[in-house]
C-alpha atoms as a PDB file:
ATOM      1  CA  UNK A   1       0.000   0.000   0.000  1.00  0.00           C
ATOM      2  CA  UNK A   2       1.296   3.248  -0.829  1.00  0.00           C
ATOM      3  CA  UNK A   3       1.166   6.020   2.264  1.00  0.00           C
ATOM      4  CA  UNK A   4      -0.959   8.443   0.795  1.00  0.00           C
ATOM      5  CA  UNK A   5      -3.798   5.790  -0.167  1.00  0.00           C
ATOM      6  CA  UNK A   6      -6.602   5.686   2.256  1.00  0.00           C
ATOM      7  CA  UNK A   7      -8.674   2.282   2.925  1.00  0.00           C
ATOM      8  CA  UNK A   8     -11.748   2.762   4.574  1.00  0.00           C
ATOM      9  CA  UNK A   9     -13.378  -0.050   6.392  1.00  0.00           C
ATOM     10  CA  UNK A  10     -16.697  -1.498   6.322  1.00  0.00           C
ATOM     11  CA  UNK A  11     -18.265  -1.041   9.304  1.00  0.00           C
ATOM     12  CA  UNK A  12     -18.147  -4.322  11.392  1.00  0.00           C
ATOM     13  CA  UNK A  13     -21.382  -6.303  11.558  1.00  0.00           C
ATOM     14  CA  UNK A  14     -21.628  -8.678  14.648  1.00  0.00           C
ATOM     15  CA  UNK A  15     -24.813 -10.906  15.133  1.00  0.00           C
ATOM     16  CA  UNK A  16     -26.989  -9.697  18.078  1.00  0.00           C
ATOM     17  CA  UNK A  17     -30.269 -10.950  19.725  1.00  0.00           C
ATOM     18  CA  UNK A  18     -32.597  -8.310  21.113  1.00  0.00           C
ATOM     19  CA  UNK A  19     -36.017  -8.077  22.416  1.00  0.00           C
ATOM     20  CA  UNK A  20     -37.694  -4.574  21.928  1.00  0.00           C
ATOM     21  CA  UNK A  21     -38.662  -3.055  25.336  1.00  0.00           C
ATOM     22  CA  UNK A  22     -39.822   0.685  24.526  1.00  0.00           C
ATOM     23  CA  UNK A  23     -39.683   2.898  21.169  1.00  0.00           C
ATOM     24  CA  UNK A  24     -37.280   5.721  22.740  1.00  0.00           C
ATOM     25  CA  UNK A  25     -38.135   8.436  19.836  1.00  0.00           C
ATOM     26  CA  UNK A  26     -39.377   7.855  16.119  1.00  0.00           C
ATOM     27  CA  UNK A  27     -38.248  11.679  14.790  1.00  0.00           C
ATOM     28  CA  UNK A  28     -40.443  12.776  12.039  1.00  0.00           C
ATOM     29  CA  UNK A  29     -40.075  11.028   8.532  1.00  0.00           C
ATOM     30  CA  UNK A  30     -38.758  12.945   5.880  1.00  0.00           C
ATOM     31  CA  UNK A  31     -39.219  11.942   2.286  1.00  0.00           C
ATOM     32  CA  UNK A  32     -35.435  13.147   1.560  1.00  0.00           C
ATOM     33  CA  UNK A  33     -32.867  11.969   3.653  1.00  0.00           C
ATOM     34  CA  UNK A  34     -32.836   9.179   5.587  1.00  0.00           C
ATOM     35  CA  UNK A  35     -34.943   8.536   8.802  1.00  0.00           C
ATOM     36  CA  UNK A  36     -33.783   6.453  11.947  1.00  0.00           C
ATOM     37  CA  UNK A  37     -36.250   5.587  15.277  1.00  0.00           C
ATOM     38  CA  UNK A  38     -34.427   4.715  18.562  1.00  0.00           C
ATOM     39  CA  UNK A  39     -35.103   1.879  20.642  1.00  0.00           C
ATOM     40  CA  UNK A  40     -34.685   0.577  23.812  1.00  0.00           C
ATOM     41  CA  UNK A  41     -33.824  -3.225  23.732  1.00  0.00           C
ATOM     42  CA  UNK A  42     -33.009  -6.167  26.125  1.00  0.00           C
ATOM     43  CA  UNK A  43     -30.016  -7.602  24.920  1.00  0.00           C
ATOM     44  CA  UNK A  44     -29.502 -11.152  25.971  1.00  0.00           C
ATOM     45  CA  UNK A  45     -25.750 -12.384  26.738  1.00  0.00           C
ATOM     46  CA  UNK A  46     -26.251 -15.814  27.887  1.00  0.00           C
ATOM     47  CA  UNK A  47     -29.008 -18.208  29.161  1.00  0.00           C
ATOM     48  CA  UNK A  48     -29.703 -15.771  32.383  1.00  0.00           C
ATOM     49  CA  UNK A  49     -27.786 -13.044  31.969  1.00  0.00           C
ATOM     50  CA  UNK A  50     -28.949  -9.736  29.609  1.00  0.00           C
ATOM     51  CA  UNK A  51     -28.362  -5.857  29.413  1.00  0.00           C
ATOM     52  CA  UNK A  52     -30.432  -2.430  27.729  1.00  0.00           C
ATOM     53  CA  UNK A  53     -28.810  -1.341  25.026  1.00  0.00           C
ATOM     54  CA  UNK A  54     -30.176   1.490  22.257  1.00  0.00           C
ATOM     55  CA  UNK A  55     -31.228  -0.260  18.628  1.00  0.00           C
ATOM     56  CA  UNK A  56     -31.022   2.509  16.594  1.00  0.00           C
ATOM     57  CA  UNK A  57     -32.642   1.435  13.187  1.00  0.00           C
ATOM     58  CA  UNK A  58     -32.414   3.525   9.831  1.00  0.00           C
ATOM     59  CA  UNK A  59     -34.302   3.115   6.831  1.00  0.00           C
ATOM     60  CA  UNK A  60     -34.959   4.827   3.600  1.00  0.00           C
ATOM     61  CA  UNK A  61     -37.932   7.558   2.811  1.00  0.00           C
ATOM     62  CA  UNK A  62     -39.329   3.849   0.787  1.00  0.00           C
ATOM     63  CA  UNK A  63     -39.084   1.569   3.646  1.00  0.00           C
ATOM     64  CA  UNK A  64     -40.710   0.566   6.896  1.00  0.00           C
ATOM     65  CA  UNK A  65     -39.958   1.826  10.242  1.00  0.00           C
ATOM     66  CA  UNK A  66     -39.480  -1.387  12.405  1.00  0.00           C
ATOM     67  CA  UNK A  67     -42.341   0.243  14.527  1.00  0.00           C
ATOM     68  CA  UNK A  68     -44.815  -0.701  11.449  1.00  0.00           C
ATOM     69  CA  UNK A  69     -43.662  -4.069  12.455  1.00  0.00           C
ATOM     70  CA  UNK A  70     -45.015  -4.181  15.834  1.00  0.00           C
ATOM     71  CA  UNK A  71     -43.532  -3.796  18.938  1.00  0.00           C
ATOM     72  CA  UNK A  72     -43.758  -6.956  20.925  1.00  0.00           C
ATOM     73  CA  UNK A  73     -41.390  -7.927  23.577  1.00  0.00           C
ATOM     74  CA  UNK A  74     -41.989 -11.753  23.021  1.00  0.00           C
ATOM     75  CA  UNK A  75     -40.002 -11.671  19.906  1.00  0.00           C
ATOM     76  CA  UNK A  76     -36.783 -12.259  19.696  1.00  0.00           C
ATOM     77  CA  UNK A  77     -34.851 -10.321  16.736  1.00  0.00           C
ATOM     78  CA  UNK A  78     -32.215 -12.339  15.849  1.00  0.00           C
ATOM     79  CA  UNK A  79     -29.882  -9.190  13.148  1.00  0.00           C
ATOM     80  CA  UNK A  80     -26.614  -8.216  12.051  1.00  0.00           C
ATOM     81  CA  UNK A  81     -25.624  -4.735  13.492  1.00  0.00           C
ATOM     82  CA  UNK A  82     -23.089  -2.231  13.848  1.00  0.00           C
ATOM     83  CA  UNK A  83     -21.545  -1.172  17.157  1.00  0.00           C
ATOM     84  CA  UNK A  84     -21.603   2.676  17.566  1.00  0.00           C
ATOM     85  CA  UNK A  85     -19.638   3.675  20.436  1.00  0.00           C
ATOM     86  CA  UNK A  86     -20.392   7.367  19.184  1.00  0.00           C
ATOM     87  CA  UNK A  87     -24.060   7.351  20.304  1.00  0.00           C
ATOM     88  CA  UNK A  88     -23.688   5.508  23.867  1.00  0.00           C
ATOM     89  CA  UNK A  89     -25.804   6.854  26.896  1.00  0.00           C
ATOM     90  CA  UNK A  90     -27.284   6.063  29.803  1.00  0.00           C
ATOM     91  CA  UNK A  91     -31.019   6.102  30.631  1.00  0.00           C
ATOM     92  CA  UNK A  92     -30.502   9.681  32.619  1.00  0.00           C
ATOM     93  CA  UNK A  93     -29.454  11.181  29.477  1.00  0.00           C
ATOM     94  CA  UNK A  94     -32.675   9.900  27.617  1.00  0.00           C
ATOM     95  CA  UNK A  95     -34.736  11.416  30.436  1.00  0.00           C
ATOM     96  CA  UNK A  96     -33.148  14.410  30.369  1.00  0.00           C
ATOM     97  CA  UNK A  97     -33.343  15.135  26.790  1.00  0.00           C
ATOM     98  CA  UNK A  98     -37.093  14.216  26.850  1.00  0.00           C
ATOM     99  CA  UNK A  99     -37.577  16.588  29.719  1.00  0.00           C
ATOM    100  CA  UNK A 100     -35.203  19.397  27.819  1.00  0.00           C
ATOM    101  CA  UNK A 101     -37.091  19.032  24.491  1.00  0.00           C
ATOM    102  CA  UNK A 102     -40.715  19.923  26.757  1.00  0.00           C
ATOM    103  CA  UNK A 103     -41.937  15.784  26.157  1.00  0.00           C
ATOM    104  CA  UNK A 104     -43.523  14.554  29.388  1.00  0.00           C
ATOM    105  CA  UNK A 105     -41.363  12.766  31.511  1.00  0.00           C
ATOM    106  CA  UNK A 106     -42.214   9.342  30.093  1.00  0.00           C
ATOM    107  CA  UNK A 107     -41.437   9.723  26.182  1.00  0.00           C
ATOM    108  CA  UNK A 108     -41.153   5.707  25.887  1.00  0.00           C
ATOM    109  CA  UNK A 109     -43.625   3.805  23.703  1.00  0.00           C
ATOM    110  CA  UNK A 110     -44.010   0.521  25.783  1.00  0.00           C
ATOM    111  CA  UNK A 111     -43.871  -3.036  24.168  1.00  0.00           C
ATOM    112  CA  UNK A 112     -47.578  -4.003  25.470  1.00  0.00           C
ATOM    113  CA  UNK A 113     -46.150  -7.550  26.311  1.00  0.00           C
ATOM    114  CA  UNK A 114     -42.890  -5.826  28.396  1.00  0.00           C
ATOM    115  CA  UNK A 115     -42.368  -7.357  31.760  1.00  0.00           C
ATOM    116  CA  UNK A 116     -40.583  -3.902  31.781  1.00  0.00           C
ATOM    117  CA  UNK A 117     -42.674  -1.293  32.434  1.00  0.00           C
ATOM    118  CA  UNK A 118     -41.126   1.743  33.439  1.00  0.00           C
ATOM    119  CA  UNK A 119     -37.751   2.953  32.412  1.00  0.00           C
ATOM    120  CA  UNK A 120     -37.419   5.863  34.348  1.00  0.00           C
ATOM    121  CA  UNK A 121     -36.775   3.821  37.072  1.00  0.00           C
ATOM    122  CA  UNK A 122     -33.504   2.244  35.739  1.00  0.00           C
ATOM    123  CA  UNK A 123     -29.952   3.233  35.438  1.00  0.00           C
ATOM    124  CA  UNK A 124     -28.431   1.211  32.568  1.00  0.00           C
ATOM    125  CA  UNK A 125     -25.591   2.342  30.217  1.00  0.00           C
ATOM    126  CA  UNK A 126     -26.704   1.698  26.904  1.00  0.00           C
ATOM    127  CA  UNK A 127     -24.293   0.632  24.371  1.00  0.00           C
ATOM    128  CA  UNK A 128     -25.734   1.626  21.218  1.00  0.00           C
ATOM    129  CA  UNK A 129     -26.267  -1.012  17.946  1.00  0.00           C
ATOM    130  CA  UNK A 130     -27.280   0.006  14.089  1.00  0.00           C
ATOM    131  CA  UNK A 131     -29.149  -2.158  12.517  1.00  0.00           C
ATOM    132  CA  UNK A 132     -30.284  -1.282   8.841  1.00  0.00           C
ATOM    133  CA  UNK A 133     -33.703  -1.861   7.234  1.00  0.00           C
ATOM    134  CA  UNK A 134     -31.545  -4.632   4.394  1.00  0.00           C
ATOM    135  CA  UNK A 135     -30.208  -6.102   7.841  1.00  0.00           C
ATOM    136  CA  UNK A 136     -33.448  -6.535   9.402  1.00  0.00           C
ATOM    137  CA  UNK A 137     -35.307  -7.545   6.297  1.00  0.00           C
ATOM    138  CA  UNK A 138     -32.376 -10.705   6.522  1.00  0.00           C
ATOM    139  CA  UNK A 139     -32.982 -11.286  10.428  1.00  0.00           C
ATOM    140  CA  UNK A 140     -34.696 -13.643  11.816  1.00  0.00           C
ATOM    141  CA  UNK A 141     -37.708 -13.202  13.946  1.00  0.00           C
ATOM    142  CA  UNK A 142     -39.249 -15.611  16.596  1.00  0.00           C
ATOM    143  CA  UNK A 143     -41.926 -15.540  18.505  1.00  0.00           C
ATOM    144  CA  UNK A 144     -41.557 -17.421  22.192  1.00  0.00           C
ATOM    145  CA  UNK A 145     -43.162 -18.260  25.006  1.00  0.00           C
ATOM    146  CA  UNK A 146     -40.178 -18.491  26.765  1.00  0.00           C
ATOM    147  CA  UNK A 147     -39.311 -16.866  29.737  1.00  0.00           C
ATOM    148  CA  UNK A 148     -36.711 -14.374  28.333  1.00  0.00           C
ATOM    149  CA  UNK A 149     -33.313 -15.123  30.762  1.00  0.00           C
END
């Protein structure tokens, strides 16, 4: 390689399994550019062991948001996504965003089947994942009965 070529690299995808807990914020769609919604997601690590992260998903003016999907907590969402160290917080910051931008205190869009029911509550750092509407369309998706870890 010669030292003033450049390589960028593809952004690494690492398989993840999530269950949605809450829709954090779905900013307004704009037919232009494209659109993202935020999620709050239980991430499992092992048979009893899990942790929130943020699911950030973006899609295209001509796709679905995944909240056209549904937002169930009993299935599992099996994707491909990118780690973004970049947009990383912790539940405080959510809240105090939501409070800053005027929202009422709770902001969250609740999974109706979430064992979960109240965020505010929590202190998590949330290590943020992109998933893309191609990566999701790819994913799989099962629905359990199982009692998640």
């Amino acid at each position: 390689m010669l030292p003033a070529q450049v390589h960028w690299s593809a952004p690494r995808k690492e398989p993840i399994e999530v269950r949605l807990i809450a829709l954090e914020v779905a900013y307004p769609r704009t037919s232009f550019f494209a659109n993202d919604e935020v999620f709050v997601a239980e991430q499992e690590l092992a048979k009893n062991e899990s942790r929130f992260v943020k699911l950030v998903y973006d899609f295209l003016p001509y796709q679905n948001p995944l909240s056209s999907f549904g937002l169930s907590y009993s299935l599992v969402h099996h994707v491909q996504a990118v780690r973004d160290s970049t947009c990383d917080e912790n539940l405080w910051e959510v809240r105090e965003l939501q409070h800053e931008s005027g929202a009422a205190a709770t902001q969250f869009k609740y999974a109706p089947d979430s064992p979960i029911g109240d965020l505010n509550r929590r202190q998590a750092h949330l290590r943020c994942y992109r998933v893309t509407s191609e990566d999701y369309e790819k994913a799989s998706r099962q629905p359990t009965n199982e009692v998640p870890y």
